[in-house]
C-alpha atoms as a PDB file:
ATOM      1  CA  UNK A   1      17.334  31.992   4.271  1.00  0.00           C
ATOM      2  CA  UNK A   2      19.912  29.511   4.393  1.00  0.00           C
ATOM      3  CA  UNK A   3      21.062  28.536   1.030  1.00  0.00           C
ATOM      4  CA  UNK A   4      22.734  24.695  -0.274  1.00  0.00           C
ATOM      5  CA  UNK A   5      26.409  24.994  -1.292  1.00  0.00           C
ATOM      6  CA  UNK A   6      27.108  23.333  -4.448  1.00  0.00           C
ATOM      7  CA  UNK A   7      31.104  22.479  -5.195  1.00  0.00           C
ATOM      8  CA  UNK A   8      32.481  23.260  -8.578  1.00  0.00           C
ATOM      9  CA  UNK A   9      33.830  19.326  -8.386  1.00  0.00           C
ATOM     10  CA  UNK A  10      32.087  16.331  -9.369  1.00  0.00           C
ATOM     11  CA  UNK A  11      31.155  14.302  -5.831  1.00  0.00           C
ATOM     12  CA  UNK A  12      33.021  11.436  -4.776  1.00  0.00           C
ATOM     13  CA  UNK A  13      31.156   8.378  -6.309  1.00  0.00           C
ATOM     14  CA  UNK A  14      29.008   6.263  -4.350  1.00  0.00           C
ATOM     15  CA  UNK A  15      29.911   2.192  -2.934  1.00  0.00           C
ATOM     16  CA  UNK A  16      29.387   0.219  -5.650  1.00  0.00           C
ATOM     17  CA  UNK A  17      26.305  -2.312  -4.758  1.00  0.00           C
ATOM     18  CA  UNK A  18      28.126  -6.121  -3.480  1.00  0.00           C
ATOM     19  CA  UNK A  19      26.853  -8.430  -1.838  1.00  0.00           C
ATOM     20  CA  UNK A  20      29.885  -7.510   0.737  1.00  0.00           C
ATOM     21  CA  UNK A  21      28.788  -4.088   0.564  1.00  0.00           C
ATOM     22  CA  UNK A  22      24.848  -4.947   1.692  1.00  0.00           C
ATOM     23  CA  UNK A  23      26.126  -7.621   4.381  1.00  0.00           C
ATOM     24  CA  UNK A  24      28.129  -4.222   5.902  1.00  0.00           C
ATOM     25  CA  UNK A  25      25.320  -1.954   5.495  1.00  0.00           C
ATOM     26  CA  UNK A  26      23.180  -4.247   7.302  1.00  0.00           C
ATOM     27  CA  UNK A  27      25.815  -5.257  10.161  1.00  0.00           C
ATOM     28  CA  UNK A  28      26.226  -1.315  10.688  1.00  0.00           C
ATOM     29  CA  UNK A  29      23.036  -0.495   9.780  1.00  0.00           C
ATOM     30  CA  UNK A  30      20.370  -2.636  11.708  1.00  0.00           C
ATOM     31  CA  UNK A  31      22.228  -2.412  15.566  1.00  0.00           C
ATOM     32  CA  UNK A  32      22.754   1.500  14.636  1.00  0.00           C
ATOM     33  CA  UNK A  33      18.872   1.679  14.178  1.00  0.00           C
ATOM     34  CA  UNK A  34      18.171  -0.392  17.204  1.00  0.00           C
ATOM     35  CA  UNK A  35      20.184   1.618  19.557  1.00  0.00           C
ATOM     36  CA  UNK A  36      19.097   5.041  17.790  1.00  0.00           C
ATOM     37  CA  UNK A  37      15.292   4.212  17.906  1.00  0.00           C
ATOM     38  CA  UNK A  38      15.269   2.181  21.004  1.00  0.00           C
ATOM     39  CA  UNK A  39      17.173   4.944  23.006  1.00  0.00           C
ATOM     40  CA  UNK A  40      14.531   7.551  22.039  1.00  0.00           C
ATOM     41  CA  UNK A  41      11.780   5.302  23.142  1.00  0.00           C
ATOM     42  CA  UNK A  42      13.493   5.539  26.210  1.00  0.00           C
ATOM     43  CA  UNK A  43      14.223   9.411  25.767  1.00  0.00           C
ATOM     44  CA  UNK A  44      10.341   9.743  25.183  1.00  0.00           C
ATOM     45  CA  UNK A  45       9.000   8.215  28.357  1.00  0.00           C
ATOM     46  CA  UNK A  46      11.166   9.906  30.395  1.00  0.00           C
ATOM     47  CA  UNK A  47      10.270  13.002  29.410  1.00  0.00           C
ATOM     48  CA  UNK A  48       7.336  12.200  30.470  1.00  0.00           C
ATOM     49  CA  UNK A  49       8.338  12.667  34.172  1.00  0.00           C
ATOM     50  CA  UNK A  50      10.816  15.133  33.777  1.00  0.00           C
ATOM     51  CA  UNK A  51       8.933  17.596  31.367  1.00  0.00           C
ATOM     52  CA  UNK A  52       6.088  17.806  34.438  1.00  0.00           C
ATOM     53  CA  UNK A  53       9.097  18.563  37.074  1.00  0.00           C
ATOM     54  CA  UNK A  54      12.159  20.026  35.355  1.00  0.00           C
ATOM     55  CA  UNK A  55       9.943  22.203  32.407  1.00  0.00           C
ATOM     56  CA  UNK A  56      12.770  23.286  29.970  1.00  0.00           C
ATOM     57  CA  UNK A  57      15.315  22.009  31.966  1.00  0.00           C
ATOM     58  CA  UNK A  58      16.597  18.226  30.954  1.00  0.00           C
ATOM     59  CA  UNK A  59      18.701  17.121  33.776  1.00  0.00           C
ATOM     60  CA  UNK A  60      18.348  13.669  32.976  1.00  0.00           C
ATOM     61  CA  UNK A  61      17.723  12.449  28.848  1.00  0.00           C
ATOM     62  CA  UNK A  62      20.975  14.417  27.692  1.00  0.00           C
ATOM     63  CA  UNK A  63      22.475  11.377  28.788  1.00  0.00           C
ATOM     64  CA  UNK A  64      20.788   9.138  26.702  1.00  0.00           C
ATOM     65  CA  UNK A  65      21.434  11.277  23.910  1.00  0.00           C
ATOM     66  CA  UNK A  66      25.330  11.251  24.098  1.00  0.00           C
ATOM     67  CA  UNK A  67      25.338   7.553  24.896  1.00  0.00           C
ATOM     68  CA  UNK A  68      23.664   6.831  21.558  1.00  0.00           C
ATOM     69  CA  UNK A  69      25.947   9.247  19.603  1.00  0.00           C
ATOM     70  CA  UNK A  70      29.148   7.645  21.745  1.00  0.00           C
ATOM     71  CA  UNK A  71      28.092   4.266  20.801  1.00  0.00           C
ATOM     72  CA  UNK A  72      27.306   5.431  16.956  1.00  0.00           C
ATOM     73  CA  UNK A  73      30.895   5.705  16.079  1.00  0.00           C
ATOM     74  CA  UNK A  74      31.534   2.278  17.811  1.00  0.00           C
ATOM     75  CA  UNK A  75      28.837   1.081  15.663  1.00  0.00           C
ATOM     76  CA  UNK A  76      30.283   2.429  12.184  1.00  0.00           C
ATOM     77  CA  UNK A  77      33.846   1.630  13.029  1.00  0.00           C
ATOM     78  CA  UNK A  78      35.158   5.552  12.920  1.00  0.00           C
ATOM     79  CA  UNK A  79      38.033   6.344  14.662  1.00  0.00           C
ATOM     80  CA  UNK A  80      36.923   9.400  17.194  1.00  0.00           C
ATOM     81  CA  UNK A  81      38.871  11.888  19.085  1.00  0.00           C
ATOM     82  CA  UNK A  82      38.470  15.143  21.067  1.00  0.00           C
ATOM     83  CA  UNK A  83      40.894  17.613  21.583  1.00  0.00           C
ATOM     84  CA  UNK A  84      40.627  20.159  24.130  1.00  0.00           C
ATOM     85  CA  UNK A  85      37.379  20.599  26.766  1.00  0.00           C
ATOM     86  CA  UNK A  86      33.733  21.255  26.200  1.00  0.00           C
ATOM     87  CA  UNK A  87      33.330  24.685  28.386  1.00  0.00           C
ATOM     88  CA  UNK A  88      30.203  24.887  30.986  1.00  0.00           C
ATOM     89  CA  UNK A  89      27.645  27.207  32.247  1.00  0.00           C
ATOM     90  CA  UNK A  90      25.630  29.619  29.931  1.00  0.00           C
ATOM     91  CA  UNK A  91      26.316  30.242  26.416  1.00  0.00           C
ATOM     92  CA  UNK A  92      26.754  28.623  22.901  1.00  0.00           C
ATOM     93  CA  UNK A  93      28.901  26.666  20.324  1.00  0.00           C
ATOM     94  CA  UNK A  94      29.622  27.024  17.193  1.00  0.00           C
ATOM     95  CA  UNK A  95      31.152  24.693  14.603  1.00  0.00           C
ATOM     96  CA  UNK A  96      31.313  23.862  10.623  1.00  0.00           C
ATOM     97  CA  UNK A  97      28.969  22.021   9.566  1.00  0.00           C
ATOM     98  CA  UNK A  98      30.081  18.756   7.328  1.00  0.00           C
ATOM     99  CA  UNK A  99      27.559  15.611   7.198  1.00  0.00           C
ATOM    100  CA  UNK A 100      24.655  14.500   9.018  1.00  0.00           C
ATOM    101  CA  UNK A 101      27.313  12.505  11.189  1.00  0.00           C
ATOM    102  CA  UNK A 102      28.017  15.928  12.843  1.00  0.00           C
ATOM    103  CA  UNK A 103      25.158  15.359  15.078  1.00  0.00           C
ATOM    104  CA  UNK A 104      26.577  12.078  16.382  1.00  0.00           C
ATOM    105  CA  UNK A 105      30.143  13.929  16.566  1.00  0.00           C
ATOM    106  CA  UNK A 106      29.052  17.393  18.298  1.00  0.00           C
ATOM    107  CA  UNK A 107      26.538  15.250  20.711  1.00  0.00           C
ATOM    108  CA  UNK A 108      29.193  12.735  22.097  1.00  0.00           C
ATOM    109  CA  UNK A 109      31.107  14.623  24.381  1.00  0.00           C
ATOM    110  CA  UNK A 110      28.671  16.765  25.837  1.00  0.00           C
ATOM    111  CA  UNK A 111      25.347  18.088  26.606  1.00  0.00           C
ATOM    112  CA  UNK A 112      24.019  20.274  23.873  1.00  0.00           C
ATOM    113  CA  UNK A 113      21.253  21.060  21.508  1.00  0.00           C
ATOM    114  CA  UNK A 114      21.027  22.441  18.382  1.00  0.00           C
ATOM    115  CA  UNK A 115      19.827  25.289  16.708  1.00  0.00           C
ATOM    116  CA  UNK A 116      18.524  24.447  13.249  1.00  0.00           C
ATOM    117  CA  UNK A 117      16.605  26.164  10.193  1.00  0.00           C
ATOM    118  CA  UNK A 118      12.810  26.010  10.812  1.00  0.00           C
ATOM    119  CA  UNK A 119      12.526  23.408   7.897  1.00  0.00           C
ATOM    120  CA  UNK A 120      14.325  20.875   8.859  1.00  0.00           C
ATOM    121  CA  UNK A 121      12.103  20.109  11.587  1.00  0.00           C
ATOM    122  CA  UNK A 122       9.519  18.796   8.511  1.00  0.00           C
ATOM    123  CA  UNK A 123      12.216  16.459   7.475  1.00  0.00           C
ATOM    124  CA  UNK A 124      11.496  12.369   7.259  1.00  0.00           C
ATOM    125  CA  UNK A 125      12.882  10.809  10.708  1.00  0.00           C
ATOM    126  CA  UNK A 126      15.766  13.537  11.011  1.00  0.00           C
ATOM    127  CA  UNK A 127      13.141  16.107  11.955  1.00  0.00           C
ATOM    128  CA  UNK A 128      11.472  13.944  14.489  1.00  0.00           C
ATOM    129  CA  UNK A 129      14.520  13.112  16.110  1.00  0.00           C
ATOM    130  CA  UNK A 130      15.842  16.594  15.920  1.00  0.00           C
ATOM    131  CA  UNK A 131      12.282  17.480  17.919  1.00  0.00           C
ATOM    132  CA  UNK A 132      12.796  14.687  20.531  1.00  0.00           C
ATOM    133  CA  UNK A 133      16.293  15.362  21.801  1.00  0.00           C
ATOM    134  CA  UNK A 134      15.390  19.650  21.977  1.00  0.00           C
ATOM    135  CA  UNK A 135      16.724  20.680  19.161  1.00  0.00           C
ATOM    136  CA  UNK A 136      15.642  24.580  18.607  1.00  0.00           C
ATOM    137  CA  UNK A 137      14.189  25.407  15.543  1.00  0.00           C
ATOM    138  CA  UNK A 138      14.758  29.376  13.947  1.00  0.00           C
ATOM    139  CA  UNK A 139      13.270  30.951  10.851  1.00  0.00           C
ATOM    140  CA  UNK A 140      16.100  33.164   9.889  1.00  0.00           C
ATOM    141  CA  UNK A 141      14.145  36.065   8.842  1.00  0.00           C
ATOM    142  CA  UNK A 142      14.728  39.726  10.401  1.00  0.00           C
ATOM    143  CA  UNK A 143      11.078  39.738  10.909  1.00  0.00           C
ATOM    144  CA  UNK A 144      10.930  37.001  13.607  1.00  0.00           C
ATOM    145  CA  UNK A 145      14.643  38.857  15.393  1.00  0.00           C
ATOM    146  CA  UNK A 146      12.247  39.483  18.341  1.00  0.00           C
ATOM    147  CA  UNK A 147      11.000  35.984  18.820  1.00  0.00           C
ATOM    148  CA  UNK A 148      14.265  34.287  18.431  1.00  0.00           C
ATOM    149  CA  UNK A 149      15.504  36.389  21.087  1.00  0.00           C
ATOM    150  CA  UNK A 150      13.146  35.223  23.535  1.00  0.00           C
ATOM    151  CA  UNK A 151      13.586  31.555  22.350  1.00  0.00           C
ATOM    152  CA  UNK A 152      16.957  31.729  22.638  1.00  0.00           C
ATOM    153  CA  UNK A 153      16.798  33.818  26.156  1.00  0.00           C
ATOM    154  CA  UNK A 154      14.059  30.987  27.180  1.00  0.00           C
ATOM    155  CA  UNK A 155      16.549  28.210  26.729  1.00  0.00           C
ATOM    156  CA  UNK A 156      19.746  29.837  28.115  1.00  0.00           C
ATOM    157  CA  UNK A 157      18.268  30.724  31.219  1.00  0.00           C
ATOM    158  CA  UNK A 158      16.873  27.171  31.307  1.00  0.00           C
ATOM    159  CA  UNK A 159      21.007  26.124  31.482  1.00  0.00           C
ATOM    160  CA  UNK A 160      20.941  24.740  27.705  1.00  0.00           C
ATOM    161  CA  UNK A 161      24.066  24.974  26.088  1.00  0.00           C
ATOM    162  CA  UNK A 162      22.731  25.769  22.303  1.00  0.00           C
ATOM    163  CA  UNK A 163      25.106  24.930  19.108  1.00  0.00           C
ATOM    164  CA  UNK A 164      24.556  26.955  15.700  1.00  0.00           C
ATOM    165  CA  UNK A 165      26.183  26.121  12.407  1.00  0.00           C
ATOM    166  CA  UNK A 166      26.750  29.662  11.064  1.00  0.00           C
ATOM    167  CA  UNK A 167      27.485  28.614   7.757  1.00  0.00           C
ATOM    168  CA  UNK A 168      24.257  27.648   7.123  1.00  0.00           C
ATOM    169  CA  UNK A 169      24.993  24.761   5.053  1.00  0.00           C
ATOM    170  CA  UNK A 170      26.949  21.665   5.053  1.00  0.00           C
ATOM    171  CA  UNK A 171      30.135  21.568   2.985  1.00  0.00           C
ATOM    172  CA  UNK A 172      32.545  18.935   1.615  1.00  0.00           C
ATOM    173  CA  UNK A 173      34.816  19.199   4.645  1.00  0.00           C
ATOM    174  CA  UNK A 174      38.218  20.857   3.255  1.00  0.00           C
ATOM    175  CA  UNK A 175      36.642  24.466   3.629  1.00  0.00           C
ATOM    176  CA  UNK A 176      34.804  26.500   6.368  1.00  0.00           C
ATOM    177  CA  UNK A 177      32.056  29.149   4.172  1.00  0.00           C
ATOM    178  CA  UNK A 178      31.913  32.400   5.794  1.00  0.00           C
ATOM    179  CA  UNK A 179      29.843  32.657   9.326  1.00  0.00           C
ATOM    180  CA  UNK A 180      26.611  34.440   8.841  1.00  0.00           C
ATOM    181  CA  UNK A 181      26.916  37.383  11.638  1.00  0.00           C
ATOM    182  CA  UNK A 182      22.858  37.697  11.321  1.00  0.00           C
ATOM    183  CA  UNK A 183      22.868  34.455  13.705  1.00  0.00           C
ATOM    184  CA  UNK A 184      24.899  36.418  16.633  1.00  0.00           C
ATOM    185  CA  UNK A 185      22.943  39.578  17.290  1.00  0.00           C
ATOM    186  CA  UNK A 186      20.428  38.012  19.697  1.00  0.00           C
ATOM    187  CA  UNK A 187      23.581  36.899  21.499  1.00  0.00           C
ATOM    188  CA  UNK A 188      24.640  40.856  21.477  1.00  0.00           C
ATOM    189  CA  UNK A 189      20.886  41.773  23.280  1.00  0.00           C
ATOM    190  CA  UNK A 190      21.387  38.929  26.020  1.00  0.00           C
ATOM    191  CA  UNK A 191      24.912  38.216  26.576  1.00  0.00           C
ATOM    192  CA  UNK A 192      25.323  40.968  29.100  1.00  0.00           C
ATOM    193  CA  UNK A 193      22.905  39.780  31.381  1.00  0.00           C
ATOM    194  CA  UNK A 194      23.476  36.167  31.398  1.00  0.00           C
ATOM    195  CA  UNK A 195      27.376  36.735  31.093  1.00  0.00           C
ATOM    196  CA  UNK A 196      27.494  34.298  27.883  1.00  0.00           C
ATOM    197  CA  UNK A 197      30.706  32.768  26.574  1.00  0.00           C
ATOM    198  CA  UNK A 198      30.967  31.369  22.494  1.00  0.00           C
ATOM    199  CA  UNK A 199      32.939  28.783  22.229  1.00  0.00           C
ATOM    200  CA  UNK A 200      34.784  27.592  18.404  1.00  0.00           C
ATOM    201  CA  UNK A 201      34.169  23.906  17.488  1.00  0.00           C
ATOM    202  CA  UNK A 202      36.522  22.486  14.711  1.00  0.00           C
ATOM    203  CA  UNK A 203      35.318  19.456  12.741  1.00  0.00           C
ATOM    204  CA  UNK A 204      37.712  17.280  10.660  1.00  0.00           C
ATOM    205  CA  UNK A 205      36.768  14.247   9.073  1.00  0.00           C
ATOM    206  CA  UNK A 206      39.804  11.773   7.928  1.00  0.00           C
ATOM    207  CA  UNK A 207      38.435   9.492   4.748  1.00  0.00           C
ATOM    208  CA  UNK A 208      39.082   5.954   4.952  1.00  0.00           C
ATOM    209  CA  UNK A 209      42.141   4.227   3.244  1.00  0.00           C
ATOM    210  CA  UNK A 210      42.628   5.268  -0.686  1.00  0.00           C
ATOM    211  CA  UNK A 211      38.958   6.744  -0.820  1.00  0.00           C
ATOM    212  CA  UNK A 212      38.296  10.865  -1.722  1.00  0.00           C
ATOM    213  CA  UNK A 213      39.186  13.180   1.134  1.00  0.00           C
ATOM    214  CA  UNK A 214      35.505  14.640   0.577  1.00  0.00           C
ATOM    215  CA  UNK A 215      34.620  11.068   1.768  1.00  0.00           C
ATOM    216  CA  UNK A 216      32.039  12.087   4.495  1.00  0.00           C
ATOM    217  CA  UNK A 217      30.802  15.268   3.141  1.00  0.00           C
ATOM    218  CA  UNK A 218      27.233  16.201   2.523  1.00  0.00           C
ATOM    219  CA  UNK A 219      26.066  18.737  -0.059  1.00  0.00           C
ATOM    220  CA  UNK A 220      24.676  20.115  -2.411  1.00  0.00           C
ATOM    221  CA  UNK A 221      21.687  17.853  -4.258  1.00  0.00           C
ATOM    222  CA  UNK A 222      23.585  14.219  -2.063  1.00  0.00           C
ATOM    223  CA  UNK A 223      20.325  12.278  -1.277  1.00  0.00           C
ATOM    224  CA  UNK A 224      20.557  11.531   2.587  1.00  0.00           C
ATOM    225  CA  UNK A 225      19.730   7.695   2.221  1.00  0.00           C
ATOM    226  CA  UNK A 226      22.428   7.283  -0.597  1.00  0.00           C
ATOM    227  CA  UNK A 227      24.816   9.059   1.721  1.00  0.00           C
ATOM    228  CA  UNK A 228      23.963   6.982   4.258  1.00  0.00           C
ATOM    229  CA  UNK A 229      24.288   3.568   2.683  1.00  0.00           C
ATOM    230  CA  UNK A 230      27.826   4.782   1.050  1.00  0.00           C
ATOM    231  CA  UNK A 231      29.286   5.264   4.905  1.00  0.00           C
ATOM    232  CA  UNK A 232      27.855   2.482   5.553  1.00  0.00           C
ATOM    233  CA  UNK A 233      28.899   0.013   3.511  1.00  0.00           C
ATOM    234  CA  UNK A 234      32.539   1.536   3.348  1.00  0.00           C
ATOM    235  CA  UNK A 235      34.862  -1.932   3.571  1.00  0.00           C
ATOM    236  CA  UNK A 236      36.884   0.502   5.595  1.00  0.00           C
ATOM    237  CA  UNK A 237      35.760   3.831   7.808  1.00  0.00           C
ATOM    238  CA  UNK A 238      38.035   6.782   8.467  1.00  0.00           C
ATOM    239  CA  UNK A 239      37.826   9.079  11.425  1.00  0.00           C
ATOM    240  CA  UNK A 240      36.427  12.326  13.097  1.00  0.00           C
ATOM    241  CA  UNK A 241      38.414  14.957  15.291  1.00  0.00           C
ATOM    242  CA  UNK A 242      36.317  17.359  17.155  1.00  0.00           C
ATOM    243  CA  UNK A 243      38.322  20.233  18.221  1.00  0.00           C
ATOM    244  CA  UNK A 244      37.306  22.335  21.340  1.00  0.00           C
ATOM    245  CA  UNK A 245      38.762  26.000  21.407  1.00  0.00           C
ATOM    246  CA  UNK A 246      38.874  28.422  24.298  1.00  0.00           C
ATOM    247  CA  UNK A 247      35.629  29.836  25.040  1.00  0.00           C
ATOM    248  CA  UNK A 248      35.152  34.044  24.624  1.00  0.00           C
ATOM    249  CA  UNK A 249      32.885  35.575  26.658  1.00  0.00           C
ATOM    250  CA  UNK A 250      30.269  37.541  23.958  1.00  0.00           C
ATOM    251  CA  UNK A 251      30.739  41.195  25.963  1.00  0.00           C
ATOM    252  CA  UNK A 252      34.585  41.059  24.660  1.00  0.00           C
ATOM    253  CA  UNK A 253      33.161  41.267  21.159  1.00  0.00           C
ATOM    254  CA  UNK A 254      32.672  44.427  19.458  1.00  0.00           C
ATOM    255  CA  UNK A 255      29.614  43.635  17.437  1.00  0.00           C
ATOM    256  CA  UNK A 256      28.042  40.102  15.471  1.00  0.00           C
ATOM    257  CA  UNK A 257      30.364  41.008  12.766  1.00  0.00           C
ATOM    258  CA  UNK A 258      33.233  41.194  14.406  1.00  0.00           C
ATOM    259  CA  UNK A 259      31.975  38.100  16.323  1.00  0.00           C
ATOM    260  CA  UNK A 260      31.659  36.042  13.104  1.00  0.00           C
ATOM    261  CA  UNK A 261      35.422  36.663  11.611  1.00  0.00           C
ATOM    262  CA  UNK A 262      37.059  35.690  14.790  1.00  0.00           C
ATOM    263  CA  UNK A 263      35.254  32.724  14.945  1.00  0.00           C
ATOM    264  CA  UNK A 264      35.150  31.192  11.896  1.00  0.00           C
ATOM    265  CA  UNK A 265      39.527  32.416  12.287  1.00  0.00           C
ATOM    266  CA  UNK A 266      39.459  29.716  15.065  1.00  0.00           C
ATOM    267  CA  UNK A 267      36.994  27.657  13.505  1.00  0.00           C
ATOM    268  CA  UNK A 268      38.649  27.581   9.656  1.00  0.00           C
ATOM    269  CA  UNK A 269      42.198  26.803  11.290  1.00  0.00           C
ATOM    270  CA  UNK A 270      42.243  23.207  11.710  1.00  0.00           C
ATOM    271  CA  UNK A 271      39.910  22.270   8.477  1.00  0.00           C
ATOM    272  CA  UNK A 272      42.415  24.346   6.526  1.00  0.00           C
ATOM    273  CA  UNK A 273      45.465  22.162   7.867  1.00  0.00           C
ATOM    274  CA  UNK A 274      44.184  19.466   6.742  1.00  0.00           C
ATOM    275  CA  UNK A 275      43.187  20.090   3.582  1.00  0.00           C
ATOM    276  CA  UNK A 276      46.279  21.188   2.842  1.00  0.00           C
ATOM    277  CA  UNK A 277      48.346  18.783   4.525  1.00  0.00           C
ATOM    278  CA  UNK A 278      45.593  15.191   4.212  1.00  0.00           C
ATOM    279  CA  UNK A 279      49.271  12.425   4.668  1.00  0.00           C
ATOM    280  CA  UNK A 280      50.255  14.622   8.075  1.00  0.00           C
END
């Protein structure tokens, strides 16, 4: 069971409510909606034809998918950048997990889907958007190991590239939590055969001008809508780096625990540099 992580800090406050601040949130909000809800109309119906012919396999509505996440950040006015290269053929990601703007982040420079905790897939709007664009939903409980396998065996061989937040929680964004090694030992029973790789995502998120570098983080008890209308109604935004390490094939690993320090090493790197470095 995944658990929330609470911070031993008060959060950063909310906007306060203007009449400048609602004019933003609208002029962000409303086009953001349009393209995000209008795309997966678009998403929907053509899975229509390519569910029939393709099964698993989504050669084409990926690309609908990154275009709305490219065109989010255009949207919110958030400076965006990736370092290094996505890697191909079979295998995973993994990255820390900050905000709900992660999925816009992780999504924008490549063709993914995500593997998420069984409940979020009851969530208002998130869940039914997780559902349309493929995300895969786990019950992390040794008693389903088997079936997870074969989900996540299903969906490899079907050339998804899958992305896990081993954390299992969002954070503030100045720390990584330790990697849960529990979500790498399926990896362990297929990785031989299908000659996986794993491949370390960094996310750092700069605030905007004068605001609290936990700016864009999302824990503990944060309502998502009050998050939500405190990005956007920022008078300024800040940015997002997505960092892309060198792949590892899984068969160089010794075992899931082993996996999970060396990762979150690679993973923890970056966010660490920044937090203790923010004016660099």
């Amino acid at each position: 069971m995944s658990q929330t992580w609470y911070s031993d800090d008060a959060p950063p406050p909310g906007q306060p409510l203007t009449l400048g601040g609602v004019l933003r949130a609208l002029g962000r909000g409303l086009p953001l909606a349009v393209v995000t809800f209008g795309c997966l109309a678009l998403l929907l119906l053509m899975r229509l034809i390519e569910r029939p012919i393709f099964g698993r396999a989504r050669p084409l509505t990926p690309y609908i998918t990154q275009a709305v996440c490219r065109s989010a950040f255009f949207i919110l006015g958030m400076g965006y950048k990736v370092e290094g290269h996505p890697s191909s053929g079979v295998g995973a990601l993994v990255a820390n997990h900050v905000s709900w703007l992660d999925i816009f982040a992780l999504n924008a420079p490549q063709r993914i889907y995500f593997v998420s905790k069984a409940e979020v897939a009851g969530w208002l709007g998130i869940g039914w958007l997780a559902r349309a664009t493929g995300t895969l939903f786990i019950a992390r409980r040794r008693a389903d190991a088997l079936a997870q396998t074969a989900l996540l065996t299903d969906r490899l061989n079907a050339g998804h590239r899958l992305l896990f937040f081993p954390e299992g929680t969002s954070t503030d964004g100045l720390r990584v939590l330790p990697f849960r090694s529990t979500l790498f030992a399926a990896f362990f029973e297929i990785a031989p055969d299908l000659q996986a790789t794993v491949q370390p995502v960094s996310l750092i998120y700069t605030a905007p001008p004068g605001e609290d570098l936990r700016f864009y983080g999302w824990w503990g008890d944060m309502p998502f809508e009050g998050h939500l209308l405190k990005v956007l109604m920022a008078p300024r935004q800040g940015s997002v780096r997505v960092v892309f390490h060198p792949p590892i094939a899984m068969a160089e690993l010794q075992d899931r625990k082993a996996a999970a320090r060396l990762l979150h090493a690679q993973v923890a790197a970056p966010v660490a540099a920044y937090a203790e470095a923010p004016a660099a």
